[in-house]
Protein backbone atom coordinates (compact mmCIF):
# COMPACT_ATOMS: atom_id res chain seq x y z
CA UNK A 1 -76.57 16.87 -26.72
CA UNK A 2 -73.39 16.96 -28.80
CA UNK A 3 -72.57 18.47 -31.62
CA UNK A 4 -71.56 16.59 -34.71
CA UNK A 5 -68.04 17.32 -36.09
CA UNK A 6 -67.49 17.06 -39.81
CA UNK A 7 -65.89 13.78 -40.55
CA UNK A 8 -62.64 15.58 -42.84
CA UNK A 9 -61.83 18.21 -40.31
CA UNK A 10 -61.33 15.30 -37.90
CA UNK A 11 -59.04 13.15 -40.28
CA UNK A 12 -57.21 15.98 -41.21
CA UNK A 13 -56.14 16.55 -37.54
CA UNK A 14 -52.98 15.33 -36.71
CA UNK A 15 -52.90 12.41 -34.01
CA UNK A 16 -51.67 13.98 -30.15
CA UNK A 17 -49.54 11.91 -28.90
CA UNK A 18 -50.23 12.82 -24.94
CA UNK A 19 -53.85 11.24 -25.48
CA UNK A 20 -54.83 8.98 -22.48
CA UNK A 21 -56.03 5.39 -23.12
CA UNK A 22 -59.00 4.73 -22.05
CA UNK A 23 -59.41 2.99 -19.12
CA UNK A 24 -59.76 -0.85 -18.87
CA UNK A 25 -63.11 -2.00 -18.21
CA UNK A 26 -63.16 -5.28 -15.60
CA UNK A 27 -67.03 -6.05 -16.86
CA UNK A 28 -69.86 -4.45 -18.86
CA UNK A 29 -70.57 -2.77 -21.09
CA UNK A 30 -68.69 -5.10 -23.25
CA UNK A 31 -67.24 -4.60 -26.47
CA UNK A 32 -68.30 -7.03 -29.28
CA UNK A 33 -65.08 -8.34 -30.30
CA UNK A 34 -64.50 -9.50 -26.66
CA UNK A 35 -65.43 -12.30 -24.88
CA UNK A 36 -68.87 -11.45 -23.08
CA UNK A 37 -71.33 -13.62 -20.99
CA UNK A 38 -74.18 -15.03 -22.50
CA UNK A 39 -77.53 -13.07 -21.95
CA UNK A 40 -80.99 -12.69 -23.80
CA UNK A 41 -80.34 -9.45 -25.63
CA UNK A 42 -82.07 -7.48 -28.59
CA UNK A 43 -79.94 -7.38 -31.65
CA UNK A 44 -79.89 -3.30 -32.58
CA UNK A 45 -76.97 -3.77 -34.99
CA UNK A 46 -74.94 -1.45 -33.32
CA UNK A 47 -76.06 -2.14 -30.15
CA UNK A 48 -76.99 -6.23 -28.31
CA UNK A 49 -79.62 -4.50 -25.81
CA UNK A 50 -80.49 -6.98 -22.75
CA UNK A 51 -84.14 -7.13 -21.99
CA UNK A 52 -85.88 -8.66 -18.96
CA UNK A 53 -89.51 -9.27 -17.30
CA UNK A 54 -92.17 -6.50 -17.91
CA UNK A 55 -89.52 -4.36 -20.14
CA UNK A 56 -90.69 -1.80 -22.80
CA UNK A 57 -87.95 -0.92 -25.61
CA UNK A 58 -88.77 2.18 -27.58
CA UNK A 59 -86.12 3.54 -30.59
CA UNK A 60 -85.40 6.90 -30.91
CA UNK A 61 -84.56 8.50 -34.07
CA UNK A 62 -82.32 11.61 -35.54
CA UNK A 63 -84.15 12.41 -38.84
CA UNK A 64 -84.61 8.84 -40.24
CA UNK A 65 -82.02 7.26 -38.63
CA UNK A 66 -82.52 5.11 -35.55
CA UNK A 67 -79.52 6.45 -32.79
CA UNK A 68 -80.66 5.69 -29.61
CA UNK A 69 -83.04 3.04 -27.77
CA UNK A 70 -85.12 3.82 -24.46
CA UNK A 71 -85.82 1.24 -21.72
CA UNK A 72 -88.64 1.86 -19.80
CA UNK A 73 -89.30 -0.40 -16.25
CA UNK A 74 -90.91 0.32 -12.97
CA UNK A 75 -91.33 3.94 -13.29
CA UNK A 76 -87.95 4.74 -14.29
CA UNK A 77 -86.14 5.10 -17.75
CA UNK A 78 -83.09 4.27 -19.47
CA UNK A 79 -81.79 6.18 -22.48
CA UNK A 80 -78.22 4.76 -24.12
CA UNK A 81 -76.97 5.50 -27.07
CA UNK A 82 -73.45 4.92 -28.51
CA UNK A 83 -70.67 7.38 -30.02
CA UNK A 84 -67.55 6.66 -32.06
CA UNK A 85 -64.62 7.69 -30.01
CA UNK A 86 -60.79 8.11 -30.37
CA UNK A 87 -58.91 5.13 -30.61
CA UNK A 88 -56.51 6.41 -28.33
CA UNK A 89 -58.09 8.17 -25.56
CA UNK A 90 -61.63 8.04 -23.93
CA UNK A 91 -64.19 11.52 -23.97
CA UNK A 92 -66.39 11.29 -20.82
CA UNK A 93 -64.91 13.90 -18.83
CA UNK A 94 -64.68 15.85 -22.28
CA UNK A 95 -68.72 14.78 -22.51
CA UNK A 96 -69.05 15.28 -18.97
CA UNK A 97 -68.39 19.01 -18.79
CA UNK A 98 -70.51 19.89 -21.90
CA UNK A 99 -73.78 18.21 -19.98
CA UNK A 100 -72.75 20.05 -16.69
CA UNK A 101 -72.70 23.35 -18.86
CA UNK A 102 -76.00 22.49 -20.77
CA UNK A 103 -77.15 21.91 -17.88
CA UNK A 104 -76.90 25.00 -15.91
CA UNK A 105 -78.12 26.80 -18.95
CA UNK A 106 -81.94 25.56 -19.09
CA UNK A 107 -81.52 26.36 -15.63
CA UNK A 108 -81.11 23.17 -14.26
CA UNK A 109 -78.39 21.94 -11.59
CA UNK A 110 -75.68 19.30 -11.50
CA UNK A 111 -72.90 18.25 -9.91
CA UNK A 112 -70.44 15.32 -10.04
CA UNK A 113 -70.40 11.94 -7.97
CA UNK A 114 -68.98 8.97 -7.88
CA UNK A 115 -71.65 5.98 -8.88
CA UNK A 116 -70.82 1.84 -10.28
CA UNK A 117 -69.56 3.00 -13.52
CA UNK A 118 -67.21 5.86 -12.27
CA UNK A 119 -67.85 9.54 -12.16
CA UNK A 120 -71.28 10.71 -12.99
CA UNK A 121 -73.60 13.54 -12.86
CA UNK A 122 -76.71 14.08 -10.96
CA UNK A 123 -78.42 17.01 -11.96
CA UNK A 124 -82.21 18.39 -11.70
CA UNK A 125 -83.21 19.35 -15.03
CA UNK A 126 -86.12 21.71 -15.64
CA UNK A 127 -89.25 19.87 -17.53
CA UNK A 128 -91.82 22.13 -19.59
CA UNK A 129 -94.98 22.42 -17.03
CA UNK A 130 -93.36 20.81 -14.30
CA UNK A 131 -90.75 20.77 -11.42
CA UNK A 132 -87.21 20.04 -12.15
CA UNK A 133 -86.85 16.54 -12.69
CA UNK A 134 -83.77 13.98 -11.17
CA UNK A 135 -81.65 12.96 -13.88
CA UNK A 136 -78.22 10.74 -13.69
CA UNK A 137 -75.71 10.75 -16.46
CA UNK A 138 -73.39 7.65 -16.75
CA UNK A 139 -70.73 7.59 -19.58
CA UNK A 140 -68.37 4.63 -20.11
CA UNK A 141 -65.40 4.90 -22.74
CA UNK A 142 -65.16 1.49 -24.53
CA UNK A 143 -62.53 0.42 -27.35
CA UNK A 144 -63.00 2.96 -30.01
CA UNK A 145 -66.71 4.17 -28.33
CA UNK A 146 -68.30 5.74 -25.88
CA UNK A 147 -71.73 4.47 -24.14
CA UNK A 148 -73.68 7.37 -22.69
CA UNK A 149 -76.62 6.02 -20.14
CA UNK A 150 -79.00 8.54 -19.22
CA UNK A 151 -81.72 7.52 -15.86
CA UNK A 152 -84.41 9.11 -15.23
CA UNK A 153 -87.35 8.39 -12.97
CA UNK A 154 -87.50 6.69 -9.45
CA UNK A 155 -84.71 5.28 -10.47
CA UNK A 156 -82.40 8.30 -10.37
CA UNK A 157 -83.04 8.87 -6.78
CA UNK A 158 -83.64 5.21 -5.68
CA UNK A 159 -80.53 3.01 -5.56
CA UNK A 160 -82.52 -0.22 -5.43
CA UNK A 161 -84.34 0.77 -8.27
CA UNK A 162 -81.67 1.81 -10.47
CA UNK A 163 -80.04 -1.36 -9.94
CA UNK A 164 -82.07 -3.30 -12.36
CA UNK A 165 -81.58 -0.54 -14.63
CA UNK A 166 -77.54 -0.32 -13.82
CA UNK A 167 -77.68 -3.92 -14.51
CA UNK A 168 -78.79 -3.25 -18.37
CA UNK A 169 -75.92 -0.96 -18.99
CA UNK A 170 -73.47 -3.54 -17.63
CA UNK A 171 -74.83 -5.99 -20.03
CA UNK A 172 -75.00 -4.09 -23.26
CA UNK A 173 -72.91 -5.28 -26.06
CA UNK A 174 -71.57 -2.41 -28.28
CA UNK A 175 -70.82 -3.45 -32.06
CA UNK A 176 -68.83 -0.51 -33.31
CA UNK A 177 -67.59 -1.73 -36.53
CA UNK A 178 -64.47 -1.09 -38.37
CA UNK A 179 -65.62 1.71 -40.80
CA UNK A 180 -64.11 5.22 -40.09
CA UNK A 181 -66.21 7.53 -37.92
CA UNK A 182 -65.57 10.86 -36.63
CA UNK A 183 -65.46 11.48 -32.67
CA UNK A 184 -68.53 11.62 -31.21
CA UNK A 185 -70.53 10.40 -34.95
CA UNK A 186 -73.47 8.11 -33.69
CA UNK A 187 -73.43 4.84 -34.10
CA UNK A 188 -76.27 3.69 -36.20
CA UNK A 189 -78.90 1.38 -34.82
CA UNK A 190 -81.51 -0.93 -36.74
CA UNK A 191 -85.06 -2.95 -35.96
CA UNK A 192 -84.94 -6.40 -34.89
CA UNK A 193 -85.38 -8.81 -37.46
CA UNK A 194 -88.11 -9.90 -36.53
CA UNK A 195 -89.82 -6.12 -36.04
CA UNK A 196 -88.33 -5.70 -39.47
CA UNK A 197 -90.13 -8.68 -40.65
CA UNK A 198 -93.31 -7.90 -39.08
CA UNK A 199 -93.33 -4.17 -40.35
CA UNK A 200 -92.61 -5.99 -44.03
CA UNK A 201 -95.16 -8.44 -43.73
CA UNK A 202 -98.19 -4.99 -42.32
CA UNK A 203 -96.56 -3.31 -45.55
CA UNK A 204 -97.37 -5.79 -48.26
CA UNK A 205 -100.85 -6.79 -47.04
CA UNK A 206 -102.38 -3.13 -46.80
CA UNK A 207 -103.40 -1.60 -50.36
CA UNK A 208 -100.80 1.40 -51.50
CA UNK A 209 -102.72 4.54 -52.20
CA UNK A 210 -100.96 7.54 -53.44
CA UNK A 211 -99.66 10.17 -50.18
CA UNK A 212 -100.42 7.14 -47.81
CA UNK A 213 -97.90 7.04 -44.76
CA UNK A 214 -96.15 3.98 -44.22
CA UNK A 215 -94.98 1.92 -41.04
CA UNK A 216 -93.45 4.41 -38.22
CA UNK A 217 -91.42 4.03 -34.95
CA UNK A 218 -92.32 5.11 -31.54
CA UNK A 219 -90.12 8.61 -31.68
CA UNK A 220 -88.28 9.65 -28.39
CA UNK A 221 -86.78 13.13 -27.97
């Protein structure tokens, strides 16, 4: 959905000083150098994903790099992934009206409304084969990043379904790091340990034979 800006055009730019701050967040998702409640979560380096009763967690990947996680439940899906962001200012209503304009051009439709995490969009987005599908977009501007939450599914039309879904967002930890990144630069995400592990351990007990494909990750587009 966006499009990546090269990281020394964006250092080059001077700083504006008119930039809004971000507004302060009152609860999740929380940043990882604040003080956040305890909760079972899945360590994704750059994101602390919570996880509950009869989850499934797929990864989803831009080229070989792990940038996004899914989180499927009762019928319904969660998509998050995380962005660098200005220090200075948040980019959801920036964000906002590029999704309303992509959008409209598959042919799709949206409009704005006010949901748990602030403005959002609810939008009907054409599917290949099949009748426009009910889609919410949630974005949240954090310290430094922005967490964009897409729902799809029964629970983008039923409010006591998305709950348990809302509930995930507002629990997500977001590790950003202190390394330079440009606006709107991904924040990288990693395997468990213990999938890591797992995938190491497959690896060294199968014989290597030459053009033989290794270990691979559920891909979600």
């Amino acid at each position: 959905m966006f499009r990546r800006r090269r990281s020394a055009e964006v250092e080059a730019a001077p700083a504006v000083s008119e930039d809004r701050p971000a507004p302060a967040r009152t609860s999740g998702p929380w940043d990882a150098q604040e003080g956040y409640p305890e909760a079972e979560r899945v360590d994704l380096g750059g994101l602390h994903l919570p996880i509950g009763p009869g989850f499934e967690v797929q990864l989803s990947l831009a080229g070989d790099q792990i940038d996004g996680a899914l989180v499927l439940v009762n019928e319904s899906a969660l998509q998050v992934h995380a962005f660098a962001a200005p220090k200075r200012s948040g980019i959801w209503d920036e964000v906002r009206a590029e999704l309303s304009r992509e959008v409209v051009a598959v042919g799709g439709t949206v409009r704005e409304q006010e949901g748990p995490f602030g403005a959002e969009l609810a939008a009907m987005v054409p599917t290949q084969g099949q009748e426009p599908q009910p889609v919410r977009y949630i974005g949240i501007d954090g310290p430094r990043w922005f967490l964009r939450a897409v729902i799809s599914g029964r629970a983008a039309v039923d409010p006591a379904v998305a709950e348990t879904l809302e509930n995930v967002v507002r629990d997500i930890v977001v590790v950003r790091g202190d390394e330079p990144m440009a606006p709107k630069d991904p924040i990288q995400l990693r395997l468990p340990a213990e999938a890591r592990q797992a995938m190491e351990e497959q690896a060294a007990q199968q014989p290597k034979f030459p053009f033989e494909r290794g270990p691979e990750i559920t891909e979600t587009r």
